[in-house]
C-alpha atoms as a PDB file:
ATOM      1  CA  UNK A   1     -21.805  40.064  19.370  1.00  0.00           C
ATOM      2  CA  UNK A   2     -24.596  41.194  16.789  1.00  0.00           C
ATOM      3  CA  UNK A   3     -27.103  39.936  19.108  1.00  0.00           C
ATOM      4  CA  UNK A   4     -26.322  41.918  22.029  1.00  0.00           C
ATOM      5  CA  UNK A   5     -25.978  44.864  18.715  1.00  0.00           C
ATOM      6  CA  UNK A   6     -29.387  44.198  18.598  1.00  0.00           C
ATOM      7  CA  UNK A   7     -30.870  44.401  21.659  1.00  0.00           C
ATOM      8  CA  UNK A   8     -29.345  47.749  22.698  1.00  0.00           C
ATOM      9  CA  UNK A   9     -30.120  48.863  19.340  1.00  0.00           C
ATOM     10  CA  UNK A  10     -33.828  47.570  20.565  1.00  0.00           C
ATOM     11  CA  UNK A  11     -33.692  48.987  24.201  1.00  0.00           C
ATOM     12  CA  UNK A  12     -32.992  52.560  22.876  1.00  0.00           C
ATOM     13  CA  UNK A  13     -35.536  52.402  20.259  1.00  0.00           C
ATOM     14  CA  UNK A  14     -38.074  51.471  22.876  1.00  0.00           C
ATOM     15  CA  UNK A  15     -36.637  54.699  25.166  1.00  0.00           C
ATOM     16  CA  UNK A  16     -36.646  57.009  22.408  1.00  0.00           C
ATOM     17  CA  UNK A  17     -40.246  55.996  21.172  1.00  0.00           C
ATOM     18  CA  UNK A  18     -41.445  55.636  25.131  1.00  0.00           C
ATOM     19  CA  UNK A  19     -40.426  59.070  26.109  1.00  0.00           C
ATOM     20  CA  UNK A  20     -43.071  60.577  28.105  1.00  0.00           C
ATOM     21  CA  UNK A  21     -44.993  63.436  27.210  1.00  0.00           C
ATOM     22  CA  UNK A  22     -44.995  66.918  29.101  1.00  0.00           C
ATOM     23  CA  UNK A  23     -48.088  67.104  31.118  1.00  0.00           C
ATOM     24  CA  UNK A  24     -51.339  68.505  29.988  1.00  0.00           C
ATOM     25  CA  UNK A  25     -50.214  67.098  26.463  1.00  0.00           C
ATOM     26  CA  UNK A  26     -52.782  65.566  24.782  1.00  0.00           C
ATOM     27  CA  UNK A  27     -52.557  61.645  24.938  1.00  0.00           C
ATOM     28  CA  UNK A  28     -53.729  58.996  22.758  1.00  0.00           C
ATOM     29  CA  UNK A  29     -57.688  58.820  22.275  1.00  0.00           C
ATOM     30  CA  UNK A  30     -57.810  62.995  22.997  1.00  0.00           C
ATOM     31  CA  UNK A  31     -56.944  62.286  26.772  1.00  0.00           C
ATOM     32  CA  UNK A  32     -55.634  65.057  28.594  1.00  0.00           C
ATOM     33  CA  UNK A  33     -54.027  63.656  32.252  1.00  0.00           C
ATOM     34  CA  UNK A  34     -53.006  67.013  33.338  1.00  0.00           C
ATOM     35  CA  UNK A  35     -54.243  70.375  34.139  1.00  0.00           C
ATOM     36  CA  UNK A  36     -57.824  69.357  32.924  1.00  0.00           C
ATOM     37  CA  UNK A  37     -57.599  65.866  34.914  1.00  0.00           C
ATOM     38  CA  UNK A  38     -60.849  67.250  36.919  1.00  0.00           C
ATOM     39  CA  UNK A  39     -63.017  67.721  34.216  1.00  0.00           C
ATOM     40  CA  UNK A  40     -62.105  63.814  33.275  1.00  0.00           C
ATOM     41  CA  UNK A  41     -65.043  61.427  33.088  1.00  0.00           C
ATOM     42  CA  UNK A  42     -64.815  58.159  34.250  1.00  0.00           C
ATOM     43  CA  UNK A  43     -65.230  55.935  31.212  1.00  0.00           C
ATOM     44  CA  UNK A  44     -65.434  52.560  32.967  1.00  0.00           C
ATOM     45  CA  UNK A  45     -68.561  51.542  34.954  1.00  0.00           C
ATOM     46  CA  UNK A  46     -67.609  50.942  38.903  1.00  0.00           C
ATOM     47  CA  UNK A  47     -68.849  46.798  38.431  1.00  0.00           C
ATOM     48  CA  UNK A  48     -67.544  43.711  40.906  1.00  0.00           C
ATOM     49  CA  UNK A  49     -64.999  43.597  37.761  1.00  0.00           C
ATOM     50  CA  UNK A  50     -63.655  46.623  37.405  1.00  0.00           C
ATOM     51  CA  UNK A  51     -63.278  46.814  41.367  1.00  0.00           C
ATOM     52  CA  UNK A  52     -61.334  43.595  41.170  1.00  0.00           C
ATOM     53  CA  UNK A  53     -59.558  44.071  38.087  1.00  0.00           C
ATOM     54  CA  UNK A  54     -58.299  47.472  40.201  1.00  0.00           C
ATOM     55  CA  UNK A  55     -57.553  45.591  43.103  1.00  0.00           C
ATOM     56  CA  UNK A  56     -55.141  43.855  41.385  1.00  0.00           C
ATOM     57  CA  UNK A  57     -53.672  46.687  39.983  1.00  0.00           C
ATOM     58  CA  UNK A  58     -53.094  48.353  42.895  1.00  0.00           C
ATOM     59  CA  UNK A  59     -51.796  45.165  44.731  1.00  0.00           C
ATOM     60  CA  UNK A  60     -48.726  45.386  42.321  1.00  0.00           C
ATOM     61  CA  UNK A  61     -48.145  48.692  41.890  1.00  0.00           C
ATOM     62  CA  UNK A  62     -49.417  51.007  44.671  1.00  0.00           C
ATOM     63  CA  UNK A  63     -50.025  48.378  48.058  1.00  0.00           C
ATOM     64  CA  UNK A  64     -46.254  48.814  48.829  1.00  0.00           C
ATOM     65  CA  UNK A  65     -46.782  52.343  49.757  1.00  0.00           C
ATOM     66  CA  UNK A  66     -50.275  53.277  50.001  1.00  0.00           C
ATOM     67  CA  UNK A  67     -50.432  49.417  51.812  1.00  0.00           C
ATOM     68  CA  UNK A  68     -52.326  46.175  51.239  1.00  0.00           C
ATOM     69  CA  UNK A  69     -55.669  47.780  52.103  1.00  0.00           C
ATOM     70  CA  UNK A  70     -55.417  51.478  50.868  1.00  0.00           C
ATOM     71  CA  UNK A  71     -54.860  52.370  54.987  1.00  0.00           C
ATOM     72  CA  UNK A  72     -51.626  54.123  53.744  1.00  0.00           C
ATOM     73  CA  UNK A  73     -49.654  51.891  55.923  1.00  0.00           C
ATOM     74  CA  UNK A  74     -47.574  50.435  52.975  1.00  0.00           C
ATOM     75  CA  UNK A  75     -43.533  49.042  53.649  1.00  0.00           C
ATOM     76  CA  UNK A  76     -41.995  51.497  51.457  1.00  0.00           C
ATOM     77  CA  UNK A  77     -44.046  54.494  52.942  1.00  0.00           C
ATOM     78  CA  UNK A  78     -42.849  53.660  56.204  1.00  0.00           C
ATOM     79  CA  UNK A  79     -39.080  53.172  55.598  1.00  0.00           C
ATOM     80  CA  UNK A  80     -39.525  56.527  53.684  1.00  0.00           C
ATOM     81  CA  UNK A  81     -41.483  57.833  56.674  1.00  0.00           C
ATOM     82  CA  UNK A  82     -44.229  59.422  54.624  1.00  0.00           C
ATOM     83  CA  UNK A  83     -47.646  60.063  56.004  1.00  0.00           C
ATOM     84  CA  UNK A  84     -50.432  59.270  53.477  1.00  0.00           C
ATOM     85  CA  UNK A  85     -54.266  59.771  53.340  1.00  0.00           C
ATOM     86  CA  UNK A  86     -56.121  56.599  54.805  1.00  0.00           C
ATOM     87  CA  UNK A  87     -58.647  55.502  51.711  1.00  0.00           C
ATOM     88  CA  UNK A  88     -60.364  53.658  53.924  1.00  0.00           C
ATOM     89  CA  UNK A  89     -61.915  57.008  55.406  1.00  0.00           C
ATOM     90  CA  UNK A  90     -64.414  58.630  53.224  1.00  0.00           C
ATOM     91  CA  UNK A  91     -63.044  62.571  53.748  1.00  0.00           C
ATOM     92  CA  UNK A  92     -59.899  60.768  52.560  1.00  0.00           C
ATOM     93  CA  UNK A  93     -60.912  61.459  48.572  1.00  0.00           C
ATOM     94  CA  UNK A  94     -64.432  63.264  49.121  1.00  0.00           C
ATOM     95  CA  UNK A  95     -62.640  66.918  47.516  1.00  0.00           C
ATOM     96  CA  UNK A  96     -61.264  64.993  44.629  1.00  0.00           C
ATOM     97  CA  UNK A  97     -62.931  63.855  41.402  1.00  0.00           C
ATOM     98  CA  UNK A  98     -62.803  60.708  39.392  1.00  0.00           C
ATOM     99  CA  UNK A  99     -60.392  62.604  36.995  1.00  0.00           C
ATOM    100  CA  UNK A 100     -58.142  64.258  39.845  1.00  0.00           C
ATOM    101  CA  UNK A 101     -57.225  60.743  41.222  1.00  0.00           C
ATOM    102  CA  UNK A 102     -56.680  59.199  37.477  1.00  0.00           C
ATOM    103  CA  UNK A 103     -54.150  62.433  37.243  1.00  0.00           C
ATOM    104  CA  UNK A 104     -52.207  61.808  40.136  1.00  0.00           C
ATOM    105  CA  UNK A 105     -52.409  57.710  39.254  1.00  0.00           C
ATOM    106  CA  UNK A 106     -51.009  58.806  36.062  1.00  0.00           C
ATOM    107  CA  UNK A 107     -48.536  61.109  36.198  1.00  0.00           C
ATOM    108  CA  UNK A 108     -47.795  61.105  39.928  1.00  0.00           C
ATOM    109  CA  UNK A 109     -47.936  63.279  42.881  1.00  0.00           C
ATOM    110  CA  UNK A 110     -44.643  64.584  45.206  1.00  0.00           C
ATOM    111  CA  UNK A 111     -42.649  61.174  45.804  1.00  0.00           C
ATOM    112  CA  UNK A 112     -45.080  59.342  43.838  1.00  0.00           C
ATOM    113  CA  UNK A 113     -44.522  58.123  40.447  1.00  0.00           C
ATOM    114  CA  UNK A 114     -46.724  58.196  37.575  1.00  0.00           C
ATOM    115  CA  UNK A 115     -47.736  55.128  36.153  1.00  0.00           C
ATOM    116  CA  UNK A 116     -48.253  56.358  32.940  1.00  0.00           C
ATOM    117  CA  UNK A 117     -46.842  54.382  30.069  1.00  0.00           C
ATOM    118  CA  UNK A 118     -47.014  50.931  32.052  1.00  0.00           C
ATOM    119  CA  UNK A 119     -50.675  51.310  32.582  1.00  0.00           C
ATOM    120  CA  UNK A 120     -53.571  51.398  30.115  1.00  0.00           C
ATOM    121  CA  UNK A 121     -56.171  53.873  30.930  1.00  0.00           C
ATOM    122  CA  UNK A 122     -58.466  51.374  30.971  1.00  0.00           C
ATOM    123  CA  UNK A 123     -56.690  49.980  33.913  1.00  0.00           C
ATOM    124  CA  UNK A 124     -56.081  53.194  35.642  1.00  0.00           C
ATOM    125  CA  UNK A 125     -59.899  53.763  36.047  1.00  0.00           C
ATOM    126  CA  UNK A 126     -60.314  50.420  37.702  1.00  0.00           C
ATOM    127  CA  UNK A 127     -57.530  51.231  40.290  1.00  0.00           C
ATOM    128  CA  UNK A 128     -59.911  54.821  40.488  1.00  0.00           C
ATOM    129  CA  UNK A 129     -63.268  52.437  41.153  1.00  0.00           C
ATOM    130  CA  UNK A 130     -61.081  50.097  43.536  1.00  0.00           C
ATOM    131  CA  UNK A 131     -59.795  53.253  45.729  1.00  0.00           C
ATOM    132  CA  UNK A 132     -63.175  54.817  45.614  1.00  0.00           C
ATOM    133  CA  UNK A 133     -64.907  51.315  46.649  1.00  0.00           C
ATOM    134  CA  UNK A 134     -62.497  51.136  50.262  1.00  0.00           C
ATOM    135  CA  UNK A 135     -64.499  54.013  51.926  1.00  0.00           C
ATOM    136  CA  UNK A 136     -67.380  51.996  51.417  1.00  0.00           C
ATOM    137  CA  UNK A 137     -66.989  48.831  53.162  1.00  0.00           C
END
Protein backbone atom coordinates (compact mmCIF):
# COMPACT_ATOMS: atom_id res chain seq x y z
CA UNK A 1 0.00 0.00 0.00
CA UNK A 2 2.86 2.67 0.66
CA UNK A 3 4.30 1.76 -2.56
CA UNK A 4 1.51 2.49 -4.74
CA UNK A 5 1.48 5.92 -1.91
CA UNK A 6 4.48 6.52 -3.56
CA UNK A 7 4.15 6.38 -6.95
CA UNK A 8 1.05 8.59 -7.22
CA UNK A 9 2.70 10.77 -4.84
CA UNK A 10 5.59 10.53 -7.76
CA UNK A 11 3.22 10.78 -10.85
CA UNK A 12 1.73 14.12 -9.56
CA UNK A 13 4.97 15.55 -8.66
CA UNK A 14 6.16 14.87 -12.17
CA UNK A 15 2.61 16.67 -13.53
CA UNK A 16 2.87 19.49 -11.33
CA UNK A 17 6.68 20.14 -12.12
CA UNK A 18 5.97 19.16 -16.09
CA UNK A 19 3.25 21.64 -16.57
CA UNK A 20 3.75 23.36 -19.74
CA UNK A 21 4.42 26.83 -20.15
CA UNK A 22 2.06 29.45 -21.95
CA UNK A 23 3.47 30.13 -25.30
CA UNK A 24 5.92 32.81 -26.13
CA UNK A 25 7.25 32.11 -22.47
CA UNK A 26 10.68 32.06 -22.31
CA UNK A 27 12.12 28.41 -22.10
CA UNK A 28 15.17 27.01 -20.72
CA UNK A 29 18.55 28.33 -22.38
CA UNK A 30 16.52 31.94 -23.29
CA UNK A 31 14.43 29.98 -26.00
CA UNK A 32 11.39 31.54 -27.01
CA UNK A 33 9.07 28.74 -29.19
CA UNK A 34 6.34 31.12 -29.77
CA UNK A 35 5.49 34.36 -31.28
CA UNK A 36 9.27 34.99 -32.08
CA UNK A 37 9.70 31.23 -33.46
CA UNK A 38 10.72 33.04 -36.94
CA UNK A 39 13.43 34.94 -35.82
CA UNK A 40 14.84 31.36 -34.32
CA UNK A 41 18.24 30.26 -35.57
CA UNK A 42 18.95 26.93 -36.26
CA UNK A 43 21.61 25.89 -33.77
CA UNK A 44 22.43 22.45 -35.18
CA UNK A 45 24.40 22.06 -38.46
CA UNK A 46 22.12 20.13 -41.27
CA UNK A 47 25.09 16.94 -41.29
CA UNK A 48 24.28 13.05 -42.54
CA UNK A 49 23.77 12.93 -38.52
CA UNK A 50 21.58 15.29 -37.68
CA UNK A 51 19.41 14.27 -40.86
CA UNK A 52 19.37 10.76 -39.49
CA UNK A 53 19.18 11.42 -35.96
CA UNK A 54 15.77 13.48 -37.29
CA UNK A 55 14.68 10.75 -39.25
CA UNK A 56 14.33 8.82 -36.43
CA UNK A 57 12.60 11.25 -34.62
CA UNK A 58 10.11 11.77 -36.88
CA UNK A 59 9.64 7.96 -37.58
CA UNK A 60 8.25 7.76 -33.93
CA UNK A 61 6.57 10.66 -33.45
CA UNK A 62 5.29 12.43 -36.60
CA UNK A 63 5.36 9.35 -39.65
CA UNK A 64 1.88 8.25 -38.35
CA UNK A 65 0.35 11.36 -39.61
CA UNK A 66 2.56 13.32 -41.71
CA UNK A 67 3.53 9.41 -43.11
CA UNK A 68 6.66 7.29 -43.44
CA UNK A 69 8.18 9.64 -46.02
CA UNK A 70 6.95 13.22 -45.05
CA UNK A 71 4.26 12.72 -48.30
CA UNK A 72 1.55 13.53 -45.64
CA UNK A 73 -0.02 10.26 -46.33
CA UNK A 74 0.33 9.04 -42.65
CA UNK A 75 -2.52 6.22 -41.02
CA UNK A 76 -3.79 8.50 -38.49
CA UNK A 77 -4.16 11.50 -40.99
CA UNK A 78 -6.21 9.46 -43.09
CA UNK A 79 -8.66 7.90 -40.56
CA UNK A 80 -8.89 11.59 -39.36
CA UNK A 81 -9.29 12.62 -43.00
CA UNK A 82 -6.90 15.54 -42.79
CA UNK A 83 -5.14 16.91 -45.80
CA UNK A 84 -1.48 17.83 -45.07
CA UNK A 85 1.35 19.63 -47.00
CA UNK A 86 3.50 17.01 -49.04
CA UNK A 87 7.35 17.72 -47.68
CA UNK A 88 8.47 16.04 -50.36
CA UNK A 89 7.56 19.19 -52.62
CA UNK A 90 9.80 22.09 -52.18
CA UNK A 91 6.80 25.03 -52.12
CA UNK A 92 5.67 22.65 -49.36
CA UNK A 93 7.97 24.70 -46.54
CA UNK A 94 9.68 27.38 -48.96
CA UNK A 95 7.44 30.49 -46.86
CA UNK A 96 8.51 29.07 -43.58
CA UNK A 97 11.77 29.48 -41.65
CA UNK A 98 13.94 27.15 -39.70
CA UNK A 99 12.33 28.68 -36.51
CA UNK A 100 8.57 28.63 -37.84
CA UNK A 101 8.75 24.78 -38.33
CA UNK A 102 10.69 24.22 -34.77
CA UNK A 103 7.43 26.33 -33.43
CA UNK A 104 4.87 24.33 -34.82
CA UNK A 105 7.20 20.94 -33.95
CA UNK A 106 7.08 22.32 -30.57
CA UNK A 107 4.10 23.51 -29.51
CA UNK A 108 1.83 22.25 -32.29
CA UNK A 109 -0.34 23.45 -34.99
CA UNK A 110 -4.53 22.88 -35.30
CA UNK A 111 -4.88 18.97 -34.57
CA UNK A 112 -1.30 18.68 -34.08
CA UNK A 113 0.33 18.31 -30.84
CA UNK A 114 3.32 19.90 -29.57
CA UNK A 115 6.08 17.87 -28.72
CA UNK A 116 7.41 20.02 -26.33
CA UNK A 117 8.47 18.53 -23.05
CA UNK A 118 9.19 14.95 -24.63
CA UNK A 119 11.64 16.39 -27.02
CA UNK A 120 14.98 18.13 -26.46
CA UNK A 121 15.57 21.02 -28.65
CA UNK A 122 18.42 19.54 -29.76
CA UNK A 123 16.29 16.89 -31.24
CA UNK A 124 13.65 19.11 -32.57
CA UNK A 125 16.19 20.81 -34.95
CA UNK A 126 17.21 17.49 -36.39
CA UNK A 127 13.51 16.58 -37.17
CA UNK A 128 13.73 20.57 -38.79
CA UNK A 129 17.07 19.38 -40.98
CA UNK A 130 15.29 15.89 -41.73
CA UNK A 131 11.93 17.70 -43.09
CA UNK A 132 13.94 20.29 -44.85
CA UNK A 133 16.33 17.45 -46.45
CA UNK A 134 12.89 15.49 -48.24
CA UNK A 135 12.45 18.31 -50.86
CA UNK A 136 15.80 17.61 -51.83
CA UNK A 137 16.07 14.16 -52.93
Amino acid sequence: MRAIAIVLWGVLWLTVWQQEKKPGEEKAGGEKTAGNASKLVNPVKTSPESIAQGKKAFGFDCAMCHGKEGAGDGDLAESMHLKLKDYRDGAALKDLTDGEIYGIIMNGKGQMTGEEGRMKPEQVWNVVNYVRSLAKK
